[in-house]
Protein backbone atom coordinates (compact mmCIF):
# COMPACT_ATOMS: atom_id res chain seq x y z
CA UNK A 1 -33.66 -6.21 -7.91
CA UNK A 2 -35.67 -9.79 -7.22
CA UNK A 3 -36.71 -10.15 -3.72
CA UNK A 4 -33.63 -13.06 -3.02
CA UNK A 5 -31.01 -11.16 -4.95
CA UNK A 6 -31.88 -8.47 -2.34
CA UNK A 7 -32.04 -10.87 0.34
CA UNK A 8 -28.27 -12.31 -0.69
CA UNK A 9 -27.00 -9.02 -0.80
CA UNK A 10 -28.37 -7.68 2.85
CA UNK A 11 -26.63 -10.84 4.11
CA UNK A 12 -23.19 -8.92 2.95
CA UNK A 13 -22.53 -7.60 6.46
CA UNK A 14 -18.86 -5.95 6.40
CA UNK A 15 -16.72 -2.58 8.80
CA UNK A 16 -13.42 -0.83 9.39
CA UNK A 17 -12.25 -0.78 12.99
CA UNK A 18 -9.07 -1.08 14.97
CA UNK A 19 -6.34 -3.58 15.98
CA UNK A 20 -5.06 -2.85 19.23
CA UNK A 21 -4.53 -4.08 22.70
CA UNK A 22 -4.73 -1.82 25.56
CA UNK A 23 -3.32 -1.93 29.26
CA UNK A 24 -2.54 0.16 32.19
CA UNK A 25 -4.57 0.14 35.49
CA UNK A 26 -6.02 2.81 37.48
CA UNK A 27 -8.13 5.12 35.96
CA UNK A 28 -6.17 6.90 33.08
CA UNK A 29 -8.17 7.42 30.06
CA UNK A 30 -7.19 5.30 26.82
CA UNK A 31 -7.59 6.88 23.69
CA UNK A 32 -8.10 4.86 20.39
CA UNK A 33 -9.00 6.81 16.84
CA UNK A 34 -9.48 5.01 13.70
CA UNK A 35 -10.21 6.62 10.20
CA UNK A 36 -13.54 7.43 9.15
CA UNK A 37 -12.80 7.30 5.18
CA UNK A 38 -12.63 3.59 4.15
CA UNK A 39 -10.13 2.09 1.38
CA UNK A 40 -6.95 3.10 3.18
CA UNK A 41 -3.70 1.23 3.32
CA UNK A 42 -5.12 -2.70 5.02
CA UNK A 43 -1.23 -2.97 5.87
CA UNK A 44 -1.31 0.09 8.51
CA UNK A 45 -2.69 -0.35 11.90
CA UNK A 46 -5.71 1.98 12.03
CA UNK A 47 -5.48 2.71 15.68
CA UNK A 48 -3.39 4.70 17.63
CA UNK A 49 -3.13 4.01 21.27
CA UNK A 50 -1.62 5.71 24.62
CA UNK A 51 -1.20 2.29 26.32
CA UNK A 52 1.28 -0.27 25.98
CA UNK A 53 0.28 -3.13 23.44
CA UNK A 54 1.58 -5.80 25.34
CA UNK A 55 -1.30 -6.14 28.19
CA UNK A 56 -4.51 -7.45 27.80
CA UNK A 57 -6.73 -5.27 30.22
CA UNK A 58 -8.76 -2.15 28.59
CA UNK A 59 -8.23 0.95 30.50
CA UNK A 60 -11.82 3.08 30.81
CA UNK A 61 -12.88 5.78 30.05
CA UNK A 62 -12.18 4.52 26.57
CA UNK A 63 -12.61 6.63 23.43
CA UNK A 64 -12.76 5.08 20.00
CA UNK A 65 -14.04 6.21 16.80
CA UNK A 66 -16.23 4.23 13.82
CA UNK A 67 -16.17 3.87 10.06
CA UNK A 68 -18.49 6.90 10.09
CA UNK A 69 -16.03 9.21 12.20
CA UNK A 70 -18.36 9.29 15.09
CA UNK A 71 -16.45 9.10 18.84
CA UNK A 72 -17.59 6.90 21.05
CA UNK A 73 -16.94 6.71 24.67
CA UNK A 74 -17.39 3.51 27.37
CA UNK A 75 -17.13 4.55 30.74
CA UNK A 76 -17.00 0.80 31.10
CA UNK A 77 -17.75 -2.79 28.88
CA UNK A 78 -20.68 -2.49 27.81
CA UNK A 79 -23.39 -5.38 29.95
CA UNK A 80 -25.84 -4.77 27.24
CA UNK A 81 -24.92 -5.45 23.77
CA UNK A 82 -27.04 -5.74 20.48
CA UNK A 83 -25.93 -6.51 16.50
CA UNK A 84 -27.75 -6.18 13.35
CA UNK A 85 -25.70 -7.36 11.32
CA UNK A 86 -24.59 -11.69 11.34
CA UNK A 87 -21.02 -11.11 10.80
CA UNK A 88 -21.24 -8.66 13.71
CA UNK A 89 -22.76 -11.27 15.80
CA UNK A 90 -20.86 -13.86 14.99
CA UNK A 91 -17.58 -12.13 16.10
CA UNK A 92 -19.57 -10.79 19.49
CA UNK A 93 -20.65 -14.80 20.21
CA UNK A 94 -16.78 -15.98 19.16
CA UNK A 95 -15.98 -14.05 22.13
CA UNK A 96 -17.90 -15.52 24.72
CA UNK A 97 -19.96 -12.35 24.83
CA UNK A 98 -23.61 -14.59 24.39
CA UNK A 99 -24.52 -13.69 28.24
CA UNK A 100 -24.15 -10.03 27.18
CA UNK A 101 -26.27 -10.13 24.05
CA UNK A 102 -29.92 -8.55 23.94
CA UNK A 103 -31.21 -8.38 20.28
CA UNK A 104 -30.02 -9.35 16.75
CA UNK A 105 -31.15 -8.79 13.34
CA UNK A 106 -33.67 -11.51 11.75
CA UNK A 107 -30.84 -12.40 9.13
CA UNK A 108 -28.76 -13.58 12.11
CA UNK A 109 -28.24 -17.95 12.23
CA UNK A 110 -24.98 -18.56 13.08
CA UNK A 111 -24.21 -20.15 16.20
CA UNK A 112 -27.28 -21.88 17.06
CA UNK A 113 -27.81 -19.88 20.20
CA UNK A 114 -28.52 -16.90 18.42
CA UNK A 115 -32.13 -18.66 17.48
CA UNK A 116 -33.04 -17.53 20.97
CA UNK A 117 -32.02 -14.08 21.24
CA UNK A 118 -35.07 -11.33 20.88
CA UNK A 119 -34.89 -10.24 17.19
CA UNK A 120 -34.64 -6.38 16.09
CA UNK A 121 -35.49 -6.64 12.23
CA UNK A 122 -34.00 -6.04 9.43
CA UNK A 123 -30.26 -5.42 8.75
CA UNK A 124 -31.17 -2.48 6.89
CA UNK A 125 -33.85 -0.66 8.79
CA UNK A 126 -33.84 -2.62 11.77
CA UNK A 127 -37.10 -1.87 14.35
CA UNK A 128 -36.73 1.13 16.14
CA UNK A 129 -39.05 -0.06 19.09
CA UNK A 130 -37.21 -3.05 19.13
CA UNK A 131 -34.33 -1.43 19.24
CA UNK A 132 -35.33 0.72 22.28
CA UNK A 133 -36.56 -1.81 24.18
CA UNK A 134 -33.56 -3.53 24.05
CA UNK A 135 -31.86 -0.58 26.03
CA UNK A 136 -28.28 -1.93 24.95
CA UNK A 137 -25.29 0.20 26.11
CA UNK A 138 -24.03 0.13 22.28
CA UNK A 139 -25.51 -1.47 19.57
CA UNK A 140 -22.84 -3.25 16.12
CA UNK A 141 -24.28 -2.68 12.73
CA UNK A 142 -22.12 -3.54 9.20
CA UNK A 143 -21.91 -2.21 5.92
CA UNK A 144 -25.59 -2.92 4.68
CA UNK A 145 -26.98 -0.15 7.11
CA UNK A 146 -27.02 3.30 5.86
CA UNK A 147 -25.25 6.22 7.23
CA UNK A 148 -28.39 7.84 6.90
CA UNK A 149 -30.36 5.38 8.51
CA UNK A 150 -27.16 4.76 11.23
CA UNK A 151 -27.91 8.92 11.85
CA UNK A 152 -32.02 8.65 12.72
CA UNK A 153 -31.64 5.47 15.02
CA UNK A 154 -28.93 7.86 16.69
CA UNK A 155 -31.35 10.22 16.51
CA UNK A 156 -33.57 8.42 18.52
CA UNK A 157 -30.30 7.84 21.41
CA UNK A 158 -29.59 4.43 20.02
CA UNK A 159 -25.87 4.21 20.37
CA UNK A 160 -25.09 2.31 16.93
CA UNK A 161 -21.26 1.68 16.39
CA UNK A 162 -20.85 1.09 12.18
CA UNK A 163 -18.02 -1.12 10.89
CA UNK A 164 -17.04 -1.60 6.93
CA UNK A 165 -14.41 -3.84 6.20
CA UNK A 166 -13.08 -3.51 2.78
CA UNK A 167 -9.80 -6.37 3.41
CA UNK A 168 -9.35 -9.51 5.49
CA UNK A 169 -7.74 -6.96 7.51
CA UNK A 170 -10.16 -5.14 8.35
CA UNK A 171 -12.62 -7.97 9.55
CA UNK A 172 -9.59 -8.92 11.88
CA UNK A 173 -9.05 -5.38 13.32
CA UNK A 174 -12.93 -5.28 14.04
CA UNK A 175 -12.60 -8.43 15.97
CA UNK A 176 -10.05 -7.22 17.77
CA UNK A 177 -11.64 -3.68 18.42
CA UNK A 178 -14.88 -5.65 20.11
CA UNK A 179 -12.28 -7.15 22.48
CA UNK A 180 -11.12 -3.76 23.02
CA UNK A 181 -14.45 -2.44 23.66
CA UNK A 182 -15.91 -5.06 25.86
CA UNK A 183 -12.34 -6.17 27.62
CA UNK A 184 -12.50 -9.51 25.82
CA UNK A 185 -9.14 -8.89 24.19
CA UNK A 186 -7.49 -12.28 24.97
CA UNK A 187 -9.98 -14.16 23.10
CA UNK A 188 -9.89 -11.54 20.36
CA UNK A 189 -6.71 -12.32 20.25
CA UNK A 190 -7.11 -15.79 20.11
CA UNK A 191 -9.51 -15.20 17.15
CA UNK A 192 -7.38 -13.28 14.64
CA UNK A 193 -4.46 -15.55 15.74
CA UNK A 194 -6.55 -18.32 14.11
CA UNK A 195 -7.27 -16.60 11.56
CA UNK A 196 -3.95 -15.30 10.53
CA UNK A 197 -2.84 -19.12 10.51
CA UNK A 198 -5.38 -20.44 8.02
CA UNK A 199 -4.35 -17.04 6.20
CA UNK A 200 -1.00 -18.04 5.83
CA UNK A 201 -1.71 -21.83 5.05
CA UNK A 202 -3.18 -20.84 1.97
CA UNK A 203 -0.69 -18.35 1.14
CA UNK A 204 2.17 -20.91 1.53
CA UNK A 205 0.07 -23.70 -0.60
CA UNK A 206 0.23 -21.40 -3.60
CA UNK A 207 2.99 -18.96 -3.46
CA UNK A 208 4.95 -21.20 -6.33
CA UNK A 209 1.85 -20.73 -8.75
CA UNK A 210 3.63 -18.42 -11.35
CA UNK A 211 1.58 -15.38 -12.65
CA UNK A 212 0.95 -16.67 -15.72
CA UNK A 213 -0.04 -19.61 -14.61
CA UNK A 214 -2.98 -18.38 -12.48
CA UNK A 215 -6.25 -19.98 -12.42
CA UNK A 216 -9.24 -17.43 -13.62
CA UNK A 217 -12.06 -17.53 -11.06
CA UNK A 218 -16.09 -16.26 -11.60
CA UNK A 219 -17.54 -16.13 -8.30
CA UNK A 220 -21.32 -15.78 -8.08
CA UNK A 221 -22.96 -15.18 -4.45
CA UNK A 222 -26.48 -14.69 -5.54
CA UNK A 223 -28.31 -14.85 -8.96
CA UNK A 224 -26.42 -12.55 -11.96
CA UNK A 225 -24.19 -10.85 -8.89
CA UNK A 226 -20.27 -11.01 -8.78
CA UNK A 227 -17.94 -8.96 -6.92
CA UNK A 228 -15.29 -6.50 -8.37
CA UNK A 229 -12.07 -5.11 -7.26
CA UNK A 230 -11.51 -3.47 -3.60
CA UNK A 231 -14.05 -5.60 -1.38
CA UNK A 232 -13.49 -8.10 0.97
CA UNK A 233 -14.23 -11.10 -1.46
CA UNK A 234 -11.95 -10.34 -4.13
CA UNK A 235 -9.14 -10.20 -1.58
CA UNK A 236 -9.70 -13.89 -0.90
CA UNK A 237 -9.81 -14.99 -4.55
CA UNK A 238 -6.37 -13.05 -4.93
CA UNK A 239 -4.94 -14.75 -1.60
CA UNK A 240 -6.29 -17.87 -3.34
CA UNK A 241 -4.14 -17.54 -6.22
CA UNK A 242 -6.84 -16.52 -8.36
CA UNK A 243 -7.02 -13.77 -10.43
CA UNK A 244 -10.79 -13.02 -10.73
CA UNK A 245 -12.45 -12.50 -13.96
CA UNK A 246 -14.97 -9.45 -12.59
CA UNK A 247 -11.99 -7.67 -11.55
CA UNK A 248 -12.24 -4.90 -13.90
CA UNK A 249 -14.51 -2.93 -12.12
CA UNK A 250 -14.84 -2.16 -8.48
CA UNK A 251 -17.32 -3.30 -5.64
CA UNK A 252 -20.98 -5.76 -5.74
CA UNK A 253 -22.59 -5.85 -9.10
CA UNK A 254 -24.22 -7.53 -11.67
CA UNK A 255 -22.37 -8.94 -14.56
CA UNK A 256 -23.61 -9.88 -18.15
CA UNK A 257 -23.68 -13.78 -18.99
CA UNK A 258 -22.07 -12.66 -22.10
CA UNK A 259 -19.20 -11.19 -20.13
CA UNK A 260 -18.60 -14.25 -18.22
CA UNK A 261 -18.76 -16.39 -21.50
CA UNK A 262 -15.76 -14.09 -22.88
CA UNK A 263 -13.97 -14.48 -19.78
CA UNK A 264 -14.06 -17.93 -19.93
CA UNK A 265 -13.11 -18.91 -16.29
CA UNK A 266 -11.18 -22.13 -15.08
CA UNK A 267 -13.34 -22.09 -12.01
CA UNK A 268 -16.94 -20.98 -11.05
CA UNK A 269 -17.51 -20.72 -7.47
CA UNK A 270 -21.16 -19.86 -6.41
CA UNK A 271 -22.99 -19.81 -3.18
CA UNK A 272 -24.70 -23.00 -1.98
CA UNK A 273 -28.09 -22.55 -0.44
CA UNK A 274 -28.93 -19.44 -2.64
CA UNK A 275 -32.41 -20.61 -4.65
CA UNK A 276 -34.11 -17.89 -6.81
CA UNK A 277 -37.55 -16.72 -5.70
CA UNK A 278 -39.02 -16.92 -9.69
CA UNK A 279 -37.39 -20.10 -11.01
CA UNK A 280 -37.26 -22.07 -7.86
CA UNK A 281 -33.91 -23.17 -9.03
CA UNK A 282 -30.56 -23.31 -6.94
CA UNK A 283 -27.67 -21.17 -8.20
CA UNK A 284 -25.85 -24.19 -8.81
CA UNK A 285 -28.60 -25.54 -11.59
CA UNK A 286 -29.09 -21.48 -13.06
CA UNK A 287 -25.35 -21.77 -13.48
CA UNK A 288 -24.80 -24.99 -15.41
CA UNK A 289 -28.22 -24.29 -17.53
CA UNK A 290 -27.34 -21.26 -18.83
CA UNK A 291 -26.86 -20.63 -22.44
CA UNK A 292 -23.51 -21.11 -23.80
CA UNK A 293 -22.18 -21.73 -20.24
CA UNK A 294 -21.57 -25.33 -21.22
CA UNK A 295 -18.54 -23.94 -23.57
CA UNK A 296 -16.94 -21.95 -20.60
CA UNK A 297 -13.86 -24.30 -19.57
CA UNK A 298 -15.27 -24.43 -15.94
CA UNK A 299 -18.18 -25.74 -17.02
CA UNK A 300 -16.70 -28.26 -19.27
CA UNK A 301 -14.33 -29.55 -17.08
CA UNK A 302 -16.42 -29.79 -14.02
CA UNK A 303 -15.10 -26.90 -11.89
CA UNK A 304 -18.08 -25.40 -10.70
CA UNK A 305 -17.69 -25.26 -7.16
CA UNK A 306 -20.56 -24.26 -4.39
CA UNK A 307 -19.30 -22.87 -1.12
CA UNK A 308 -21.14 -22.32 1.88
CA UNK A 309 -22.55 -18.89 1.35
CA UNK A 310 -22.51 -17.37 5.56
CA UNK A 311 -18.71 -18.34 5.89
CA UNK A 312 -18.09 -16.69 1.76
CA UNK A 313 -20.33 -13.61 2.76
CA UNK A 314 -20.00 -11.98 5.85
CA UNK A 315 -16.70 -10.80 6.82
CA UNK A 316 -16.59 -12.31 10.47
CA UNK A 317 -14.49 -14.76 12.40
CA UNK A 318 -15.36 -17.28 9.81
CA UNK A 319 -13.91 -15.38 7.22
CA UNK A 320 -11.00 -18.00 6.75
CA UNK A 321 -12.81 -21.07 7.21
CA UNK A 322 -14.09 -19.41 3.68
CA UNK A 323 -11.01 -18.55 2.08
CA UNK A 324 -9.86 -22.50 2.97
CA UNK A 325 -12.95 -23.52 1.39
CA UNK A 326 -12.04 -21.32 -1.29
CA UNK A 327 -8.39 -22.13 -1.93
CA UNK A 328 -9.55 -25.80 -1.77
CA UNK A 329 -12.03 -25.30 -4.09
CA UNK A 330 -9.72 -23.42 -6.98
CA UNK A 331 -6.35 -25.64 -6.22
CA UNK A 332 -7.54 -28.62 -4.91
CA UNK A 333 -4.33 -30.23 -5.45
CA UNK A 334 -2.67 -27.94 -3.35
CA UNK A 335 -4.62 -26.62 -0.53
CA UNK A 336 -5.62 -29.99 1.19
């Protein structure tokens, strides 16, 4: 794999957590569990709760469980909190949590005050000394860590909570399971209520596309890789109205040229930004110079469409702000 292709695909941060809002006062214990094993039903809640859903106060001692089965319990919200992984930051910062945060991943850009946060390495094998020094009560990490490597930094007493969202979903649930964690559940709240709305405007813009009428869609997020079936990215094509032509098999891969040619998309989406290490190109010119591209209808009709490749990527708060970008970008006539 070429050094940016690799770099692209660490930016993938993704996790499967829990929706729920917890209440009560006094010192009852709240008990949360969500599943370990990953591709489950999106549509259930994957949380139980004792407490009422209606308040927005979490009750400690609170026990919740990760994408990698492991039970965690906060005696209180966490005062020290570190991510290595940008979507997980993002979400911790949309929250209001930036007095709280002590260490992020070298990946991590978005908002701007995350440029002056210590950094704990990479997003894959972070630095265990950084890590330790950062002495953070629990410590977010997505889908591009290992559970291996997620096992050794526990190991070591780092207290590393692993999300993997497969669905829209499950980004939202995670969002709402940091609130849970740290007490910020209002502003969760707040979060996924936004998010459910620009969900729903692009849902409404092209319910009336028929079936057969649907637009193909090639989506390319770093050089010769496209996403299949059951990841978070090929839900938003769907909810786009798309139906996307690297759909036949399942999860992040690389795709033949040839294969796209057959497929002969209406639209290519890529990721802006991306350049490749060898060519110095941008996706955008390896895309249109391609051989035989220029008989693919996207090409010929001008619907090659760059999208900004943090907000397409990583499965956090700005998740919909993608899937607008998205929607506008395959049915520009109808999502405005």
């Amino acid at each position: 794999m070429k050094k940016q292709t690799m770099k692209q695909a660490l930016l993938l941060s993704l996790a499967v957590a829990t929706a729920i809002s917890l209440a009560g006062c006094g010192k009852k214990e709240t008990e949360i569990s969500s599943p370990a094993k990953l591709g489950g039903d999106s549509t259930k809640a994957p949380v139980t709760s004792t407490a009422p859903s209606s308040a927005k106060k979490t009750v400690y001692p609170l026990k919740i469980k990760d994408a990698t089965g492991k039970e965690f319990t906060f005696d209180k919200a966490p005062e020290r909190i570190a991510s290595v992984s940008p979507a997980e930051t993002e979400a911790l910062f949309a929250l209001g949590l930036e007095p709280n945060i002590v260490g992020v991943s070298d990946f991590d850009d978005y908002p701007d005050a995350v440029k002056t946060k210590p950094k704990l390495g990479s997003i894959t094998k972070p630095n265990q000394e950084a890590l330790l020094a950062a002495n953070a009560g629990v410590v977010f990490t997505g889908v591009s860590m290992k559970v291996d490597t997620v096992e050794k930094l526990r190991a070591l007493n780092i207290n590393l909570f692993k999300v993997e969202p497969k669905t829209l979903d499950d980004a939202m649930s995670n969002i709402l399971t940091y609130g849970v964690i740290t007490d910020h559940q209002e502003q969760a709240e707040k979060i996924v209520a936004k998010m459910k709305a620009d969900r729903q405007k692009v849902v409404d813009a092209v319910k009336d596309v028929k079936q057969e009428n649907k637009k193909k869609v090639y989506i390319e997020f770093s050089v010769g890789w496209t996403v299949g079936s059951g990841e978070f990215m090929d839900e938003l094509i769907k909810l786009s109205g798309g139906v996307n032509v690297a759909g036949d098999k399942q999860g992040w891969y690389q795709i033949s040229e040839e294969k796209v040619i057959q497929q002969n998309p209406d639209v290519i989406l890529f990721a802006k930004g991306v350049v490749d290490d060898k060519t110095k190109k941008t996706l955008d010119e390896i895309i249109r110079g391609r051989s035989g591209w220029d008989a693919i209808d996207a090409v010929k009709n001008k619907q090659v469409v760059g999208l900004e490749q943090n907000m397409l990527s990583r499965p956090g708060p700005r998740l919909t702000d993608g899937l607008l970008e998205m929607a506008k970008g395959i049915y520009p006539e109808l999502v405005k």
